[in-house]
C-alpha atoms as a PDB file:
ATOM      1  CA  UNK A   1     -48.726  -9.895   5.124  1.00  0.00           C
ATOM      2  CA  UNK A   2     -46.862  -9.173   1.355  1.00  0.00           C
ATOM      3  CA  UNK A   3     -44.050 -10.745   0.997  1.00  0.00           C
ATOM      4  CA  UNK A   4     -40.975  -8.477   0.237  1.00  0.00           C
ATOM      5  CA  UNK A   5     -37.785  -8.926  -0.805  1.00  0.00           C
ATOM      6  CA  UNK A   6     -34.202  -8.420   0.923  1.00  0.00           C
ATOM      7  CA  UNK A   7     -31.643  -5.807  -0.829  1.00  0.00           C
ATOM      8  CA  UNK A   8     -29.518  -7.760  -2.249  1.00  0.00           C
ATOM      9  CA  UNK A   9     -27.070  -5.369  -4.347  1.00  0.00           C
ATOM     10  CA  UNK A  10     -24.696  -3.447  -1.922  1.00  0.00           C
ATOM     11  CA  UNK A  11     -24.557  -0.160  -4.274  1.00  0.00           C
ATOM     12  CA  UNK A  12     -28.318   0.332  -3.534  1.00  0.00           C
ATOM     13  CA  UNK A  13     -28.213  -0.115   0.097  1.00  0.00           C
ATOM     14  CA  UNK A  14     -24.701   2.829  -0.144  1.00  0.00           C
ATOM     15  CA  UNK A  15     -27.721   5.187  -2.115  1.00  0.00           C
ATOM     16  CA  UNK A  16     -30.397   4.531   0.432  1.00  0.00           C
ATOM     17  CA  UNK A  17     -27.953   5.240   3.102  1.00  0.00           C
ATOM     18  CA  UNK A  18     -27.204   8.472   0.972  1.00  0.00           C
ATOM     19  CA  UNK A  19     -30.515   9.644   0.837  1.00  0.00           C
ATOM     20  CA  UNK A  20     -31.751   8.261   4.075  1.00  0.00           C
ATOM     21  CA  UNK A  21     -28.728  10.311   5.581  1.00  0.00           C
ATOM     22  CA  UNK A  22     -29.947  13.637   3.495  1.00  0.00           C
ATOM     23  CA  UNK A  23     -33.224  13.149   5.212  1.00  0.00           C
ATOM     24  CA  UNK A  24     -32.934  12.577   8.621  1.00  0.00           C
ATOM     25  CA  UNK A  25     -30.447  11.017  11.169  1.00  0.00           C
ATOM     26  CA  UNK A  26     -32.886   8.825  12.640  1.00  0.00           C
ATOM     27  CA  UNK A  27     -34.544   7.735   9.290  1.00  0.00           C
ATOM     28  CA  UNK A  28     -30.935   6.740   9.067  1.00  0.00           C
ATOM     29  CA  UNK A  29     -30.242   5.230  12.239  1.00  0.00           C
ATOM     30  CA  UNK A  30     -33.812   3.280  11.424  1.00  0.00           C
ATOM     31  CA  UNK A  31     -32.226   1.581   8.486  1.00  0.00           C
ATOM     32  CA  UNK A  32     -28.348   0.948   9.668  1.00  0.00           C
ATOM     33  CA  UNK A  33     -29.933  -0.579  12.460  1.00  0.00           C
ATOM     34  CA  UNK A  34     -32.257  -2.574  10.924  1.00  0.00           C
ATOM     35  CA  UNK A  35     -29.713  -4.329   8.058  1.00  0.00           C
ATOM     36  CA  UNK A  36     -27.090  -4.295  10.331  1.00  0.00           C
ATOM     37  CA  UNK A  37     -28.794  -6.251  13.367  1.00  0.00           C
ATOM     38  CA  UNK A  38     -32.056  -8.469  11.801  1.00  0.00           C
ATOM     39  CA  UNK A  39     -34.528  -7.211  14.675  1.00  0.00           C
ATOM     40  CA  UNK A  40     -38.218  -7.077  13.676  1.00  0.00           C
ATOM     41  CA  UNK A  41     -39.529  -3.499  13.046  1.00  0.00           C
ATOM     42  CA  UNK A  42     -41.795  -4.061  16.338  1.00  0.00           C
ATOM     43  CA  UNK A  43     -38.699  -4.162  18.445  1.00  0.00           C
ATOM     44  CA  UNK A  44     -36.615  -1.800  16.529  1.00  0.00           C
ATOM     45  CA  UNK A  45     -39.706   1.096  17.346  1.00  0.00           C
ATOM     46  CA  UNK A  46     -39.940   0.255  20.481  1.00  0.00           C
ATOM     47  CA  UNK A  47     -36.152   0.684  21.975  1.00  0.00           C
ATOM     48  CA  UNK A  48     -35.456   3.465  23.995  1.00  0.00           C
ATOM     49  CA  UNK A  49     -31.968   5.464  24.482  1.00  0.00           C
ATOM     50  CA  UNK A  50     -31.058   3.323  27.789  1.00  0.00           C
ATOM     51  CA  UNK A  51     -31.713  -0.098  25.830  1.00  0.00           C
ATOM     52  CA  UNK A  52     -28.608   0.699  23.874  1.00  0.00           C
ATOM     53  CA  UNK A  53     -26.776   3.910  26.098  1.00  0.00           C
ATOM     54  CA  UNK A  54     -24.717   3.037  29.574  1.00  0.00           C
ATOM     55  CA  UNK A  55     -24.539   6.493  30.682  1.00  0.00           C
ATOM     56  CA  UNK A  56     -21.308   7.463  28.937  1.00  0.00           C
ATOM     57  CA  UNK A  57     -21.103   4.980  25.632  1.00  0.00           C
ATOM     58  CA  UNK A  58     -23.012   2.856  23.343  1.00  0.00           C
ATOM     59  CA  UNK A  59     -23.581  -0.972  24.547  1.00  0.00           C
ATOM     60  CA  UNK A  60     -21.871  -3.577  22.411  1.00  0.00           C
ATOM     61  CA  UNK A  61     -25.235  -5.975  22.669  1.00  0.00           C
ATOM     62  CA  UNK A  62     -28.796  -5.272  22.834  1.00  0.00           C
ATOM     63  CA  UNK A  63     -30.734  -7.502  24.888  1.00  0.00           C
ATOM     64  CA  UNK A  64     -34.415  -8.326  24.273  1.00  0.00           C
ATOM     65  CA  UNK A  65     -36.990 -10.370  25.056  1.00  0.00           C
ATOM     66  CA  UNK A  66     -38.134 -12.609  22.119  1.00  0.00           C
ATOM     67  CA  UNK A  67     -41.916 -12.546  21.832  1.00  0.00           C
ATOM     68  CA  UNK A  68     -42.407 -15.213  19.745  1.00  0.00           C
ATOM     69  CA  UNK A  69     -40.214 -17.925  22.260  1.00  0.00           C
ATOM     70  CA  UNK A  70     -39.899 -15.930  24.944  1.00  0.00           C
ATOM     71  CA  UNK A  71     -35.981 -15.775  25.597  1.00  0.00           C
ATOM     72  CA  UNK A  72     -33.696 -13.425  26.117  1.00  0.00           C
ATOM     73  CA  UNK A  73     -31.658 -12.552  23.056  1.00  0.00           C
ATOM     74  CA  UNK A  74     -28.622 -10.730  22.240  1.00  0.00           C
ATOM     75  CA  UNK A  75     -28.280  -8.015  19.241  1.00  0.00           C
ATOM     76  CA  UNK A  76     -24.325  -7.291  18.404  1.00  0.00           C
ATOM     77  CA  UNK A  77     -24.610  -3.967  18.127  1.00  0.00           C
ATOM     78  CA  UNK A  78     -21.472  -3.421  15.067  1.00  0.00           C
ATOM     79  CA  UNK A  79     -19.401  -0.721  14.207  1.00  0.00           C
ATOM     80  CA  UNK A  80     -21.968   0.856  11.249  1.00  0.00           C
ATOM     81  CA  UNK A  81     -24.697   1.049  13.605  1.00  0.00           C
ATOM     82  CA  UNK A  82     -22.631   2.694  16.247  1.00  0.00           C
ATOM     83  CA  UNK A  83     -20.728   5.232  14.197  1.00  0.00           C
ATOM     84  CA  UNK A  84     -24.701   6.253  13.063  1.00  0.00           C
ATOM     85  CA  UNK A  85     -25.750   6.132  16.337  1.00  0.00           C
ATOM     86  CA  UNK A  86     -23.350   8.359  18.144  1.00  0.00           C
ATOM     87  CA  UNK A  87     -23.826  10.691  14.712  1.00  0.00           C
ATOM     88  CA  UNK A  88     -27.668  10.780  15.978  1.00  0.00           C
ATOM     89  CA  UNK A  89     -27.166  10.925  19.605  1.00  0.00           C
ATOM     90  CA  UNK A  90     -24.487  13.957  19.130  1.00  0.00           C
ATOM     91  CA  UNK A  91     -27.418  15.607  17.675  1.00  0.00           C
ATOM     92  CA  UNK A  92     -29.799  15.309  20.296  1.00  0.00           C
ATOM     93  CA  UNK A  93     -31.121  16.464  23.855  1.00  0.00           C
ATOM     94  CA  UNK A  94     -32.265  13.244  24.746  1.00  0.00           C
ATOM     95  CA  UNK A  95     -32.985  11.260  27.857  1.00  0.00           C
ATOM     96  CA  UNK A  96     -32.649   7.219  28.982  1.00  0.00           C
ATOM     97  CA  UNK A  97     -36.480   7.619  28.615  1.00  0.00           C
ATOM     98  CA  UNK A  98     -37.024   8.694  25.310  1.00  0.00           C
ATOM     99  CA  UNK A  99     -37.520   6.439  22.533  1.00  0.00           C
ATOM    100  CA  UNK A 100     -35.030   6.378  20.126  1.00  0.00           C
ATOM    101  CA  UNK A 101     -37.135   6.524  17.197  1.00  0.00           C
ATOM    102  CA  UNK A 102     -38.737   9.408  18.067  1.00  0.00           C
ATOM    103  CA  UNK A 103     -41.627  10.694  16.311  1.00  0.00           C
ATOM    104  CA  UNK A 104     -41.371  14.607  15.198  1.00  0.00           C
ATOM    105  CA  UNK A 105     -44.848  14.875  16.647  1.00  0.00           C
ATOM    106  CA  UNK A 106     -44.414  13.422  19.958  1.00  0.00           C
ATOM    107  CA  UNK A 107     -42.765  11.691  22.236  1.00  0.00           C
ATOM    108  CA  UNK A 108     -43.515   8.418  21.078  1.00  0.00           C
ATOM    109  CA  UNK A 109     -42.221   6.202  18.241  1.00  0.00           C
ATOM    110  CA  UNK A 110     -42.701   6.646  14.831  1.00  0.00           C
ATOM    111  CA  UNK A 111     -45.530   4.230  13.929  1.00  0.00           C
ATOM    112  CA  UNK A 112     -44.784   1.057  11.515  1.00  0.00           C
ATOM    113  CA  UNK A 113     -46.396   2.780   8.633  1.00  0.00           C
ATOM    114  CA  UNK A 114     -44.153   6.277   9.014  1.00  0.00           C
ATOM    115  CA  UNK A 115     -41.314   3.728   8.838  1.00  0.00           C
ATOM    116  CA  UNK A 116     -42.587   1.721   5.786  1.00  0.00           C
ATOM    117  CA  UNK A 117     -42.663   5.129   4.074  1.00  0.00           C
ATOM    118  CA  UNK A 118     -39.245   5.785   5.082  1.00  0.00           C
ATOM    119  CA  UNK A 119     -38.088   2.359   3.589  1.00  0.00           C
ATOM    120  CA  UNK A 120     -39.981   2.080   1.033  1.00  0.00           C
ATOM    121  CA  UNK A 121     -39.451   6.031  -0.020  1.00  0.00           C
ATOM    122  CA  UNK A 122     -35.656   5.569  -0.202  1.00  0.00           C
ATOM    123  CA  UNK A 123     -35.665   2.519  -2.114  1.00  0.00           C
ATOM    124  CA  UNK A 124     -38.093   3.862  -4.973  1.00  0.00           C
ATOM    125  CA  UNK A 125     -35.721   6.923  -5.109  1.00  0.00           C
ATOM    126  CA  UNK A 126     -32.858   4.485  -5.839  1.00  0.00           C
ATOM    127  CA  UNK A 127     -34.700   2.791  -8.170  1.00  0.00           C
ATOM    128  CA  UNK A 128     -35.362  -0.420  -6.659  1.00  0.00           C
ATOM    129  CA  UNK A 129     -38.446  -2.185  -8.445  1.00  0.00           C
ATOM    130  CA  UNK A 130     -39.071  -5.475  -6.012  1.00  0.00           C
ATOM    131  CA  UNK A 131     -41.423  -5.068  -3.095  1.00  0.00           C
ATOM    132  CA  UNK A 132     -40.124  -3.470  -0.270  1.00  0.00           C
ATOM    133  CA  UNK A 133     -41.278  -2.777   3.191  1.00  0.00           C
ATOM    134  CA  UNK A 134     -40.034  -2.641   6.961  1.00  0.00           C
ATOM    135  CA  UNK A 135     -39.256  -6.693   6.777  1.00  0.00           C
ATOM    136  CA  UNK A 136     -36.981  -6.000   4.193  1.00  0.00           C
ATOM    137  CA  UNK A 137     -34.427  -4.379   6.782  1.00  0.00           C
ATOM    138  CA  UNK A 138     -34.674  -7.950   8.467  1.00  0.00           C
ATOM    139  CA  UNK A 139     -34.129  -9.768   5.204  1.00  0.00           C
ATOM    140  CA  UNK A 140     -31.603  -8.205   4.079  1.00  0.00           C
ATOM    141  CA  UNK A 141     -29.544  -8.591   6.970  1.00  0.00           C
ATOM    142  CA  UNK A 142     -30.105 -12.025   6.946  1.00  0.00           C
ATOM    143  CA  UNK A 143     -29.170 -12.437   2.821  1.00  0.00           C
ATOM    144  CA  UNK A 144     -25.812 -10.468   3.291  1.00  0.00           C
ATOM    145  CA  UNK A 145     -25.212 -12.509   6.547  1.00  0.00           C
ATOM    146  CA  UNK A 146     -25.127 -15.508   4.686  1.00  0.00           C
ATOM    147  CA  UNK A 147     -23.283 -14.529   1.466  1.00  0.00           C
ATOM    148  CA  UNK A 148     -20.297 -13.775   3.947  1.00  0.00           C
ATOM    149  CA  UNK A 149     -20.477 -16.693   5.776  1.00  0.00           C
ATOM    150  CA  UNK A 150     -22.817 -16.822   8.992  1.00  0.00           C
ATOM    151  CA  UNK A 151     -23.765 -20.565   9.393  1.00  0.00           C
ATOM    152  CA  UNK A 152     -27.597 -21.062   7.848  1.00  0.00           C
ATOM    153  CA  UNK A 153     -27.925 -22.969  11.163  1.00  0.00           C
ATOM    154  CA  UNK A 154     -27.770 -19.716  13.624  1.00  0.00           C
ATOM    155  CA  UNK A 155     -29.726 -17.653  10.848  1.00  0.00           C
ATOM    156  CA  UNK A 156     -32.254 -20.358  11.345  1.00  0.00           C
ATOM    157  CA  UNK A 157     -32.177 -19.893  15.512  1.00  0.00           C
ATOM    158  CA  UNK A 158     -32.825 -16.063  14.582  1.00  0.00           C
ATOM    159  CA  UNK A 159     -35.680 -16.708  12.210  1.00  0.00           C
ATOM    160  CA  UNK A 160     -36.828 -19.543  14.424  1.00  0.00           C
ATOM    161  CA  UNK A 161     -37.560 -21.440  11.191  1.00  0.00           C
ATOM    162  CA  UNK A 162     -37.400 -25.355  11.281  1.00  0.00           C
ATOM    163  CA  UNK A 163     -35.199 -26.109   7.882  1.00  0.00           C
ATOM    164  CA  UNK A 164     -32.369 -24.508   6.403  1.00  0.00           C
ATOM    165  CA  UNK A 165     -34.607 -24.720   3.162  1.00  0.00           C
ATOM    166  CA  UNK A 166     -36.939 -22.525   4.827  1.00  0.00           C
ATOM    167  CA  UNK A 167     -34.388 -20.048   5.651  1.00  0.00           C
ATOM    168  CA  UNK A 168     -32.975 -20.024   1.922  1.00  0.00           C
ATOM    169  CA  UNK A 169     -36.666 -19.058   0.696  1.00  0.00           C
ATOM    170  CA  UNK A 170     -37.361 -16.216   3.511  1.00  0.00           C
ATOM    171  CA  UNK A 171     -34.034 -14.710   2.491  1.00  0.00           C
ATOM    172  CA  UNK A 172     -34.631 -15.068  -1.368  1.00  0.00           C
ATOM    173  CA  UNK A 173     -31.920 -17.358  -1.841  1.00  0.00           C
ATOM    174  CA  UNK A 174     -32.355 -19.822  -5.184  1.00  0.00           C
ATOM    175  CA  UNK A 175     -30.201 -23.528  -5.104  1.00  0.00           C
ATOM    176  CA  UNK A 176     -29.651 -22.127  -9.032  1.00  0.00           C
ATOM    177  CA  UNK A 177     -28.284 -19.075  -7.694  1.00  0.00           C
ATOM    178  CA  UNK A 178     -25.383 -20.153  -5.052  1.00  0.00           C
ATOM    179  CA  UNK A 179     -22.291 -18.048  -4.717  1.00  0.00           C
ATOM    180  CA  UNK A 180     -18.668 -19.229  -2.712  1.00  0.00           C
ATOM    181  CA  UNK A 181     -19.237 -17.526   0.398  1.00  0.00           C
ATOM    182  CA  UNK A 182     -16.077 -15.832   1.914  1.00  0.00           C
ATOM    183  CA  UNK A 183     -15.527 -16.969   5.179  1.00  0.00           C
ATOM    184  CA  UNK A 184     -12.575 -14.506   5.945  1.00  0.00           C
ATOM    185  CA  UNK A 185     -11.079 -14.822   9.659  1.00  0.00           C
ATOM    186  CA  UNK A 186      -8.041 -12.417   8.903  1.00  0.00           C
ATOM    187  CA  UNK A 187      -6.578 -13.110  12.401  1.00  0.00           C
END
């Protein structure tokens, strides 16, 4: 596997959202949901309308089974991806069945290669020159996690990695290049 990098400047992810948007609601949905959650591209293709969809609203966590350790795990499902999501459901005749990242084709997912070019389409349109690919979406949540304060400890429970140094590296994250973090409760 290449190694990629996370999007780290906000005013590119804004344009990919832009032209993502332009494109397709669920090339959209594929990319809110990605940044905005950290879930591995193998996951994100494989949910289905009733992982996320009670019968009248949007969860507020996706659960799924880890692969990797085998637990259950809990996805905070945020306001961005929601407001995309019920954009992309509104525009569909869908069922609990049906995946959610439905191919045009079919009625199965897009594959991990129609969603690299999706990715990495978007961000050569913006301009973006490091290496991008569908890990990227799980990068850069993780980066712009951290830079506002999640704890390097639970990014390291979501990575499963064994060292916070580890972490810093995955996420592109230099010692020469650390920033205050705002940790903003605004209670």
């Amino acid at each position: 596997m290449e190694y990629v990098d996370p999007i780290k400047d906000i005013e590119n992810i804004t344009a990919m959202k832009e032209i993502l948007e332009k494109q397709s609601k669920r090339d959209l949905l594929l990319f809110v949901f990605g940044i905005n959650t950290g879930i591995r591209i193998s996951d994100l293709l494989s949910l289905k309308v009733v992982d996320i969809w009670d019968g009248t609203k949007i969860k507020e966590f996706l659960c799924l089974r880890d692969d990797k350790s085998d637990e259950e795990k809990a996805y905070y499902i945020n306001n961005s991806v929601k407001s995309v999501l019920n954009n992309y459901l509104d525009s569909l005749d869908f069922t609990s069945s049906d995946y959610l990242f439905k191919s045009k084709k079919n009625a199965q997912p897009i594959t991990r290669q129609q969603a690299y070019r999706i990715i990495n389409h978007a961000a050569k349109e913006v301009g973006i020159t490091g290496k991008i690919g569908t890990h990227t979406l799980r990068k850069t949540f993780g980066y712009h996690a951290y830079r506002k304060g999640i704890a390097i400890s639970i990014l390291m429970s979501i990575y499963h990695h064994h060292s916070p140094a580890e972490t810093l590296r995955y996420l592109g994250i230099e010692k020469s290049e650390e920033q205050l973090i705002k940790v903003d409760v605004n209670l």
